[in-house]
C-alpha atoms as a PDB file:
ATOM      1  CA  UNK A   1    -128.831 -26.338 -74.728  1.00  0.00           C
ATOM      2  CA  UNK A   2    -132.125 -26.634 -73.337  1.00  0.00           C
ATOM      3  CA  UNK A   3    -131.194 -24.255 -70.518  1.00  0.00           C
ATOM      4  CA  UNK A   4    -129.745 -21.917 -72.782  1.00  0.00           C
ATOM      5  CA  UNK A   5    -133.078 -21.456 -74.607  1.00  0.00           C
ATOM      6  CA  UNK A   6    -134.629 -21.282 -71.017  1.00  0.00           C
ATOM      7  CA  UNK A   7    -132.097 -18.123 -70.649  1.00  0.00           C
ATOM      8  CA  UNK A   8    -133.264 -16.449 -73.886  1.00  0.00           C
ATOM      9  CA  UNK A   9    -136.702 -16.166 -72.720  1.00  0.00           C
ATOM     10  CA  UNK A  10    -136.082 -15.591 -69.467  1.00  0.00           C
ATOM     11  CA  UNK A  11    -134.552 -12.505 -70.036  1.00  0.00           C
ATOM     12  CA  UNK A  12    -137.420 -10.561 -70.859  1.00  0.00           C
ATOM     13  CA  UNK A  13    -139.791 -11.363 -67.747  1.00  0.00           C
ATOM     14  CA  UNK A  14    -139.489  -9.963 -64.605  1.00  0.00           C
ATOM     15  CA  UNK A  15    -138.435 -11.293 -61.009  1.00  0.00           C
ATOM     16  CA  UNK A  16    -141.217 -13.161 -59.496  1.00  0.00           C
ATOM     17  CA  UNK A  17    -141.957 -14.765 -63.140  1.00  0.00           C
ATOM     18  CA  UNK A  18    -138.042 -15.771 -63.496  1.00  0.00           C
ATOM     19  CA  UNK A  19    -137.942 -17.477 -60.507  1.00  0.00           C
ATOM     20  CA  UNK A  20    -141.271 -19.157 -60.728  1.00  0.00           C
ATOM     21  CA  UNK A  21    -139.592 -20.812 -64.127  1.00  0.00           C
ATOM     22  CA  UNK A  22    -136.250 -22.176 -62.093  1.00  0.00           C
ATOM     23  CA  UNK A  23    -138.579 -23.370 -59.929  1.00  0.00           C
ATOM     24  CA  UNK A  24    -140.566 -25.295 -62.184  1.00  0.00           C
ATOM     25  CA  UNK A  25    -137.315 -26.187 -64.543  1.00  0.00           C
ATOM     26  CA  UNK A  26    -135.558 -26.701 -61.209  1.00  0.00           C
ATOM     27  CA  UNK A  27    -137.740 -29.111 -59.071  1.00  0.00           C
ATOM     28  CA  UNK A  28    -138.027 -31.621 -62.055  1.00  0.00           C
ATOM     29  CA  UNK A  29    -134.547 -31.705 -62.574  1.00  0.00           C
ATOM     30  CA  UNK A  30    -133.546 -32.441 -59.122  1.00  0.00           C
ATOM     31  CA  UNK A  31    -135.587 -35.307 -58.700  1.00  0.00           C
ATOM     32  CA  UNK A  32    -134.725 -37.021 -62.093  1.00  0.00           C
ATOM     33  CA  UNK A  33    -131.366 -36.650 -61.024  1.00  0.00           C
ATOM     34  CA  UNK A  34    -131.701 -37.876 -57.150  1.00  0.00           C
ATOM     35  CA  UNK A  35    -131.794 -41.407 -58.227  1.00  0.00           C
ATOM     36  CA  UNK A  36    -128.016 -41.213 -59.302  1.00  0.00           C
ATOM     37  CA  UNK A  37    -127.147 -40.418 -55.663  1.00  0.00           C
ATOM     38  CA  UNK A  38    -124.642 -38.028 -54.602  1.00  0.00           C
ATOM     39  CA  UNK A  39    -123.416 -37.758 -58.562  1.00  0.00           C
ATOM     40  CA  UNK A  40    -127.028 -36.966 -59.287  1.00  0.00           C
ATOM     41  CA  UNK A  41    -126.689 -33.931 -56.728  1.00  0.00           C
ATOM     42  CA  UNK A  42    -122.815 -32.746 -57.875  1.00  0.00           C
ATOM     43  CA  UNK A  43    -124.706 -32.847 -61.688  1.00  0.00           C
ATOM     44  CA  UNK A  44    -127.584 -30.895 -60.138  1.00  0.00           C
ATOM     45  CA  UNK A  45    -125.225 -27.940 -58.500  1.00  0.00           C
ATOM     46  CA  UNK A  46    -123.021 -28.044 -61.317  1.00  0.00           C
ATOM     47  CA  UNK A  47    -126.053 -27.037 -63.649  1.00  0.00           C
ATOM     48  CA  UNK A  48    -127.599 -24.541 -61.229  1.00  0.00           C
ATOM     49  CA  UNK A  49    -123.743 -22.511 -61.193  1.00  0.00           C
ATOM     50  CA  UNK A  50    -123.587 -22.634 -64.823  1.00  0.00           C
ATOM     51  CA  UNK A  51    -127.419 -21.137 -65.075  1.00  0.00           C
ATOM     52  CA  UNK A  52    -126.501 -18.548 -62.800  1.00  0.00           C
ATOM     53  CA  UNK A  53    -122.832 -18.203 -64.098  1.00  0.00           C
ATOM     54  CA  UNK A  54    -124.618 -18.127 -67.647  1.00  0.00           C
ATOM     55  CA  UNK A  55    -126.930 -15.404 -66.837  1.00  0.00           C
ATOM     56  CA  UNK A  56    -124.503 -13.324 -65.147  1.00  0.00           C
ATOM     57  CA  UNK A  57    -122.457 -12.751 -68.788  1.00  0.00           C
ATOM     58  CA  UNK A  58    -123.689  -9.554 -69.468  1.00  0.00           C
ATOM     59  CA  UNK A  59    -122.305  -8.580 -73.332  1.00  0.00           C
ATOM     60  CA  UNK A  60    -124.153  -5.357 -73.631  1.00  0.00           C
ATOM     61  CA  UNK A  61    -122.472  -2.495 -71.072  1.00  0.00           C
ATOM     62  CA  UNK A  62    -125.862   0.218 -71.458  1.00  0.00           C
ATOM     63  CA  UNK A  63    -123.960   2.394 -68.941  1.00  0.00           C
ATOM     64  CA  UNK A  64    -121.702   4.766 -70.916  1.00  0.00           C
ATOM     65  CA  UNK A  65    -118.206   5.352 -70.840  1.00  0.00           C
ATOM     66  CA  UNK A  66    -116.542   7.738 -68.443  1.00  0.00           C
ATOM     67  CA  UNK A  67    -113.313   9.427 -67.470  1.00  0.00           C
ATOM     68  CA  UNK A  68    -112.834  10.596 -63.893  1.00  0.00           C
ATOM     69  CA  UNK A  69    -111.456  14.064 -63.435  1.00  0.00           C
ATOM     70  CA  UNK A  70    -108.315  14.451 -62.016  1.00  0.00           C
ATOM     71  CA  UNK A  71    -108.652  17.261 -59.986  1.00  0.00           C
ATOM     72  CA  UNK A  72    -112.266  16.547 -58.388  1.00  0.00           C
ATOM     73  CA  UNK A  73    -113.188  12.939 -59.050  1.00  0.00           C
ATOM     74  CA  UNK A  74    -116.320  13.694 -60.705  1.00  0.00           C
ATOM     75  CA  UNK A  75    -117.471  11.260 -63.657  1.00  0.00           C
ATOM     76  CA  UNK A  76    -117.677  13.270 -67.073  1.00  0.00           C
ATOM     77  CA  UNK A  77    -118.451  11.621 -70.634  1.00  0.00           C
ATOM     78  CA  UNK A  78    -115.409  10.461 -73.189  1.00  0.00           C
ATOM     79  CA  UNK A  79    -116.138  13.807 -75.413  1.00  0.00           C
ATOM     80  CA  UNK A  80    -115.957  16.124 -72.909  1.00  0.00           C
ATOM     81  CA  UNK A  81    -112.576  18.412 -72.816  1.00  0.00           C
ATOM     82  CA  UNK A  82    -113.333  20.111 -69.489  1.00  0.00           C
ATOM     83  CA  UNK A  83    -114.905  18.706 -66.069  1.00  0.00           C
ATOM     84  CA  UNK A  84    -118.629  19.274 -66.236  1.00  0.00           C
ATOM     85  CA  UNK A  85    -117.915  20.342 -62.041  1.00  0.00           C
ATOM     86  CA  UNK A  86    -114.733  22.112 -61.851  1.00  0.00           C
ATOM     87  CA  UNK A  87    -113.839  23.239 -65.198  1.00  0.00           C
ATOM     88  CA  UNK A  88    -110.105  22.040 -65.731  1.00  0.00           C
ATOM     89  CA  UNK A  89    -108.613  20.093 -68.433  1.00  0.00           C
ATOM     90  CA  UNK A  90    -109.971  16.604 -69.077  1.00  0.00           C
ATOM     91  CA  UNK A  91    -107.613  15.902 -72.228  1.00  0.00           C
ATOM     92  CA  UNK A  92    -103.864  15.317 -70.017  1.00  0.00           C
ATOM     93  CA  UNK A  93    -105.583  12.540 -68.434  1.00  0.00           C
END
C-alpha cells in the first residue's frame, strides 16, 4: 500500500525527481531485505516489477480516437465523414 501512495505522488514530479524517490524508497528496501538472503532479493525484484508494472497502467487514453482512411491511410477524428487528405467517404469503413 505504501508503494501505492508512493505512486500517487509520484505522478506529478518530473524525471530526475521520480527517480531520486526510487532511489531513496529503493536503497532502504534492499538492504532491509538482504538479510533474508536470496528470498530477500526474489521479494526485492518482485516489488520493483510490480512498481514499474503499477505505473505503467495508464487508465486515462488523452490521445483521441481515430479512424484510418481507407483509401490513403491518413488518421482523421471519429466525427469526421470525409478524409481530412483525400476527400472520400469515411462512413463505409
Amino acid at each position: 500500500m505504501y508503494f501505492l501512495f508512493l505512486q500517487s505522488k509520484i505522478e506529478s514530479m518530473d524525471r530526475l525527481s521520480t527517480l531520486l524517490i526510487y532511489a531513496f524508497v529503493g536503497f532502504p528496501v534492499l538492504f532491509i531485505l538482504f538479510p533474508f538472503g536470496p528470498l530477500g532479493l526474489f521479494l526485492f525484484v518482485y516489488l520493483a516489477l510490480l512498481v514499474m508494472v503499477i505505473q505503467s497502467w495508464d487508465d486515462t487514453d488523452e490521445s483521441p480516437a481515430r479512424i484510418n482512411c481507407s483509401q490513403c491511410g491518413a488518421p482523421n477524428e471519429l466525427d469526421r465523414d470525409q478524409c481530412k487528405h483525400c476527400n472520400s467517404s469515411l462512413t463505409g469503413q
